[in-house]
Protein backbone atom coordinates (compact mmCIF):
# COMPACT_ATOMS: atom_id res chain seq x y z
CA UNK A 1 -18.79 62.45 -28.19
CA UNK A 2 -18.38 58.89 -26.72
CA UNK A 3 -15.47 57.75 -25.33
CA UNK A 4 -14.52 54.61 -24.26
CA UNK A 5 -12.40 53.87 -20.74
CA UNK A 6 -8.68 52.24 -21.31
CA UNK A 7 -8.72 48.37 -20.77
CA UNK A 8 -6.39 48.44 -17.80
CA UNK A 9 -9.78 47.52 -15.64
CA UNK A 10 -10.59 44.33 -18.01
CA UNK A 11 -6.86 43.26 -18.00
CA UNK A 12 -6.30 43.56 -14.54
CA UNK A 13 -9.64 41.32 -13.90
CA UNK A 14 -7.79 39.14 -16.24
CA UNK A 15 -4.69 39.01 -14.12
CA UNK A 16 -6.65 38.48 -11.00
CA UNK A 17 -8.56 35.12 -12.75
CA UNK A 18 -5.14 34.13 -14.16
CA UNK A 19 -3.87 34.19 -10.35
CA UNK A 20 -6.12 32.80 -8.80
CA UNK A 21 -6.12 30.05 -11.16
CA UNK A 22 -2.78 29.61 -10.93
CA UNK A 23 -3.27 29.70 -7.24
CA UNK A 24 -5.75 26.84 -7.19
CA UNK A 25 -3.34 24.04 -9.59
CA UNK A 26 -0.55 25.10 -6.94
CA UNK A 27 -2.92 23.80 -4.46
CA UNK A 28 -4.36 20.84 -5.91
CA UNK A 29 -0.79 20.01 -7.22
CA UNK A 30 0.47 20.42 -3.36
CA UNK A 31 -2.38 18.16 -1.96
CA UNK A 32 -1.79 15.42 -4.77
CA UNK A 33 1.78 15.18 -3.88
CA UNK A 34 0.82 14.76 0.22
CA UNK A 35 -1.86 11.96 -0.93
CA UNK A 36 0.45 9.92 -3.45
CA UNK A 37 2.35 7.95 -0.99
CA UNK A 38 -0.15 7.36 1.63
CA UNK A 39 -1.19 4.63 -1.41
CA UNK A 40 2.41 3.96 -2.10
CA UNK A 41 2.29 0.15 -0.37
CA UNK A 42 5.28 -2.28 -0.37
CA UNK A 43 4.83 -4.70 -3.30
CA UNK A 44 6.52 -8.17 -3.87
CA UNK A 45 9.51 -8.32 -6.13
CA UNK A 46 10.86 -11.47 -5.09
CA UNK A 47 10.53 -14.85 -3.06
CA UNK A 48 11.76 -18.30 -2.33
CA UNK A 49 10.42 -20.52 -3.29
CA UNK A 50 9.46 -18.61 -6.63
CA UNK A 51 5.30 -17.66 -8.02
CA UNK A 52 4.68 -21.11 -9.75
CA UNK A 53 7.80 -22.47 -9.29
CA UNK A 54 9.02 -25.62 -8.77
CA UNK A 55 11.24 -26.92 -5.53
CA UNK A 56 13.01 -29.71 -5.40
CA UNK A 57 15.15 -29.57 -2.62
CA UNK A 58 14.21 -27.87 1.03
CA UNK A 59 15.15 -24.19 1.32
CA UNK A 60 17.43 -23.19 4.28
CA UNK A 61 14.61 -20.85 4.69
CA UNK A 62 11.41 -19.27 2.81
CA UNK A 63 11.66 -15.38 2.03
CA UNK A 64 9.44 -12.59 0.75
CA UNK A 65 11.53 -9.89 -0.39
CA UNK A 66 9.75 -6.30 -1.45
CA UNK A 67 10.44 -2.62 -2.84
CA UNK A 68 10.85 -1.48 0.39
CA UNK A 69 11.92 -1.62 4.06
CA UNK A 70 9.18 -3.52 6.23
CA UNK A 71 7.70 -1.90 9.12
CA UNK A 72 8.53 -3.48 12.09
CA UNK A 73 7.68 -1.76 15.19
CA UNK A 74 9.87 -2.92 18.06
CA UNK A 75 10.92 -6.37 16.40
CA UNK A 76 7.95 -8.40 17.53
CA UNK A 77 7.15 -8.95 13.92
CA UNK A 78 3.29 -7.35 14.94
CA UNK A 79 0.92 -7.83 11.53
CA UNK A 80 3.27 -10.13 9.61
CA UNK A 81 2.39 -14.30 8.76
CA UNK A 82 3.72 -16.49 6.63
CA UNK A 83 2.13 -19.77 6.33
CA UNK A 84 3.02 -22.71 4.10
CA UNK A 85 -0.41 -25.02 3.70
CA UNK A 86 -0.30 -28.14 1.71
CA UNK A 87 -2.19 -30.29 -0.71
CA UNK A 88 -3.92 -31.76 2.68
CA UNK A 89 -4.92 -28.20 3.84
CA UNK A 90 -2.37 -28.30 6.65
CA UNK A 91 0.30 -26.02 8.28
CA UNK A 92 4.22 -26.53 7.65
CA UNK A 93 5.56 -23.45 8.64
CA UNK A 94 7.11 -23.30 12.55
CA UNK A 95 4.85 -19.97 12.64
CA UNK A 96 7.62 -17.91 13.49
CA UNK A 97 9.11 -14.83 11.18
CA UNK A 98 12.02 -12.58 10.72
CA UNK A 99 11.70 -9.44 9.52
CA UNK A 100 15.11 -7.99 8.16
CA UNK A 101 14.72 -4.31 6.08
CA UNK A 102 12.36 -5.30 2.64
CA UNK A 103 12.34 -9.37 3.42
CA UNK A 104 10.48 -11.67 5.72
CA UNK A 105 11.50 -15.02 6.29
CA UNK A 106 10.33 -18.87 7.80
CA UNK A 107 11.14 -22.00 8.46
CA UNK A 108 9.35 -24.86 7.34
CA UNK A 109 9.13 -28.34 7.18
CA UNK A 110 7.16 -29.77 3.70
CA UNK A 111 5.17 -32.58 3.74
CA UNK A 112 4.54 -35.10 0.96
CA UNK A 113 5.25 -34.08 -2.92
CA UNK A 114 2.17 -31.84 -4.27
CA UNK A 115 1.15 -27.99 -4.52
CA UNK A 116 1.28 -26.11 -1.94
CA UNK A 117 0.51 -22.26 -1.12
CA UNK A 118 2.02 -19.44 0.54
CA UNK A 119 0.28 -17.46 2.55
CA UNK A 120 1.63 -13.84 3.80
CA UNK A 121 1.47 -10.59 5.32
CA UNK A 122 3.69 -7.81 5.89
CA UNK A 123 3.25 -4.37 6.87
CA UNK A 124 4.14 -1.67 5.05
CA UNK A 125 6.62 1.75 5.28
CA UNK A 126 3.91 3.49 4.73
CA UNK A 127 1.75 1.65 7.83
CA UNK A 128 -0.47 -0.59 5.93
CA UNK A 129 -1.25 -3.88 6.11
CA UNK A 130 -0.27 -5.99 2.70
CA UNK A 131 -1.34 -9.59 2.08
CA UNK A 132 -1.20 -11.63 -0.84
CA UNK A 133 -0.81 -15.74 -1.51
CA UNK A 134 0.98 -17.83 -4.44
CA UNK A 135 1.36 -21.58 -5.09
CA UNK A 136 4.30 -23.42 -5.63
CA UNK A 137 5.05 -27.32 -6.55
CA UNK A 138 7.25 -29.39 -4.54
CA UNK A 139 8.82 -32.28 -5.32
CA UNK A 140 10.68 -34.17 -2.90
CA UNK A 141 14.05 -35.86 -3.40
CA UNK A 142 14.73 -39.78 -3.17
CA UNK A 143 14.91 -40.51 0.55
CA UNK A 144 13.32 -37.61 2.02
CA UNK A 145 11.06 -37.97 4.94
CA UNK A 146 8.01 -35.93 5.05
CA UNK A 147 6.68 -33.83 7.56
CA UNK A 148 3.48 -34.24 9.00
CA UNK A 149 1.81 -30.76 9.24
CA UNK A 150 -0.19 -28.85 11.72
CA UNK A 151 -4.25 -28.63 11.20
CA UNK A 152 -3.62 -25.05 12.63
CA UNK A 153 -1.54 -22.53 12.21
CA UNK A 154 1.52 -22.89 14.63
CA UNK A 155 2.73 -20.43 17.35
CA UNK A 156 6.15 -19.64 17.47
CA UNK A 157 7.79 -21.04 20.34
CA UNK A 158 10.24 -17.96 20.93
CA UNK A 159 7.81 -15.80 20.22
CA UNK A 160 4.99 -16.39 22.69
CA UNK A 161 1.25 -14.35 20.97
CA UNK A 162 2.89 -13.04 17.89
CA UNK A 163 1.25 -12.03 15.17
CA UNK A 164 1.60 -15.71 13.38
CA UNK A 165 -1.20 -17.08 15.74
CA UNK A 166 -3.43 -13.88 15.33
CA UNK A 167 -3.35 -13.04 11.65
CA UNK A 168 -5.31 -15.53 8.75
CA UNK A 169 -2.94 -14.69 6.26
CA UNK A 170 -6.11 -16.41 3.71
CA UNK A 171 -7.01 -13.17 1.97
CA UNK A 172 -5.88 -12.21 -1.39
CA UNK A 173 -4.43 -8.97 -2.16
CA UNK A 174 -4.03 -5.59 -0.77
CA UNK A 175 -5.74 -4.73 2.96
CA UNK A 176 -5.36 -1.14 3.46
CA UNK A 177 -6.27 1.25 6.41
CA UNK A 178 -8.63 3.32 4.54
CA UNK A 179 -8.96 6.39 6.95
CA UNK A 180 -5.45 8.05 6.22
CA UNK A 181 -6.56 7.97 2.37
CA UNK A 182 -9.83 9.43 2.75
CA UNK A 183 -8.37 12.14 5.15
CA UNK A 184 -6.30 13.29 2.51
CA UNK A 185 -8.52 12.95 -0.54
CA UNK A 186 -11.17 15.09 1.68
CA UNK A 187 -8.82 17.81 2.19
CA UNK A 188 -7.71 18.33 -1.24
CA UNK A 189 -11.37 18.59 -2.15
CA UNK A 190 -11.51 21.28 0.08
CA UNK A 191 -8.85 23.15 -0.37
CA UNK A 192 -10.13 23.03 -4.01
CA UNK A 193 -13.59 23.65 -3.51
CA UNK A 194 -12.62 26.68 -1.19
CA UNK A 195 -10.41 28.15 -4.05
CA UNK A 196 -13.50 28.07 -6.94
CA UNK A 197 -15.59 29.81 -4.12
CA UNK A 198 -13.06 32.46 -3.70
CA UNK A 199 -12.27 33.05 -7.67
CA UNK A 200 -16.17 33.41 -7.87
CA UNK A 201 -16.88 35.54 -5.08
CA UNK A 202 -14.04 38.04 -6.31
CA UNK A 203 -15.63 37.81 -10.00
CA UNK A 204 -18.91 38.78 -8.77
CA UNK A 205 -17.95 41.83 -7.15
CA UNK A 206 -15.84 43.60 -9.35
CA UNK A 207 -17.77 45.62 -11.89
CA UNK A 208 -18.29 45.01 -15.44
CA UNK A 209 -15.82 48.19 -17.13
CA UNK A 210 -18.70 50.17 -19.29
CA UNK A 211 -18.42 52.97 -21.77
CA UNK A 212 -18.42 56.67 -19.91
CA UNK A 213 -20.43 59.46 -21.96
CA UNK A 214 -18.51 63.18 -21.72
């Protein structure tokens, strides 16, 4: 007579896969979470003079205003620019910036009536380095004396080297610090990759239940 061994073996193999997968989405959930807001950059919401807009009177100053507080390490305003440039390519900002919690603002001086660009760069509460550029049209009142420009970017005069004479504040979009992001993407694929191992390994080793013979 053949008998045949009580499951308890099989469905405590089954528990151990269940665990370990459960295990595993614990862990990839846990390194997800740690590498969301390494990408989670400061973004624009808000600026004078507005995307595309239209200004026809000089602003007491021009702002960039985003989700979140700016990083400003010591007040120097290191890594941010905001340049004005003209229809004639040139400079109209002073080159200096303030930096007070999400905004960044300049002075600046337009020239003749045309479109212009802005031009800046902030850095991030999360570290990085954000850039971006818009255009604007300005339109100058009766009786308004333009402003002759700079063919370079200006230094601020309070401000000795700061970052307004060192950045280009010319490239569109998003320059991030790569490194931090791939140091966290590579450890979540190991901490996975380690896990599958370990669910095999176990798998392997634990025998098959077969049918016993009296």
């Amino acid at each position: 007579m053949t008998t045949v061994r009580p499951a308890g073996g099989r469905s405590r193999a089954w528990r151990l896969v269940a665990g370990t997968a459960a295990s595993v989405a614990i862990a990839g959930g846990a390194v997800l979470g740690l590498a969301g807001p390494a990408s989670a950059h400061n973004y624009m919401t808000a600026s004078t003079p507005k995307v595309d807009g239209t200004l026809t009177s000089l602003p007491d100053a021009f702002e960039i205003t985003t989700n979140d507080k700016l990083l400003d390490i010591g007040g120097t305003g290191s890594g941010f620019a905001f340049r004005i440039v003209g229809p004639d390519k040139r400079y109209y900002e002073d080159g200096c910036v303030a930096v007070d919690g999400p905004s960044m603002t300049t002075k600046a001086a337009l020239g003749a009536s045309g479109k212009y660009e802005v031009e800046w760069q902030i850095v991030s509460a999360d570290g990085h380095t954000v850039s971006d550029e818009y255009a604007f049209t300005w339109k100058a009142p009766s009786g308004f004396t333009p402003a002759k420009g700079s063919a370079k970017p200006p230094t601020c005069a309070t401000a000795g080297s700061s970052s307004s004479s060192d950045t280009t504040g010319t490239a569109s979009g998003t320059t991030d610090s790569p490194m931090s992001d791939a140091i966290w993407i590579g450890a979540g694929g190991l901490v996975l990759v380690a896990a599958v191992v370990a669910v095999l390994l176990l798998l392997r080793r634990r025998p098959a239940p077969t049918d016993d013979d009296d």
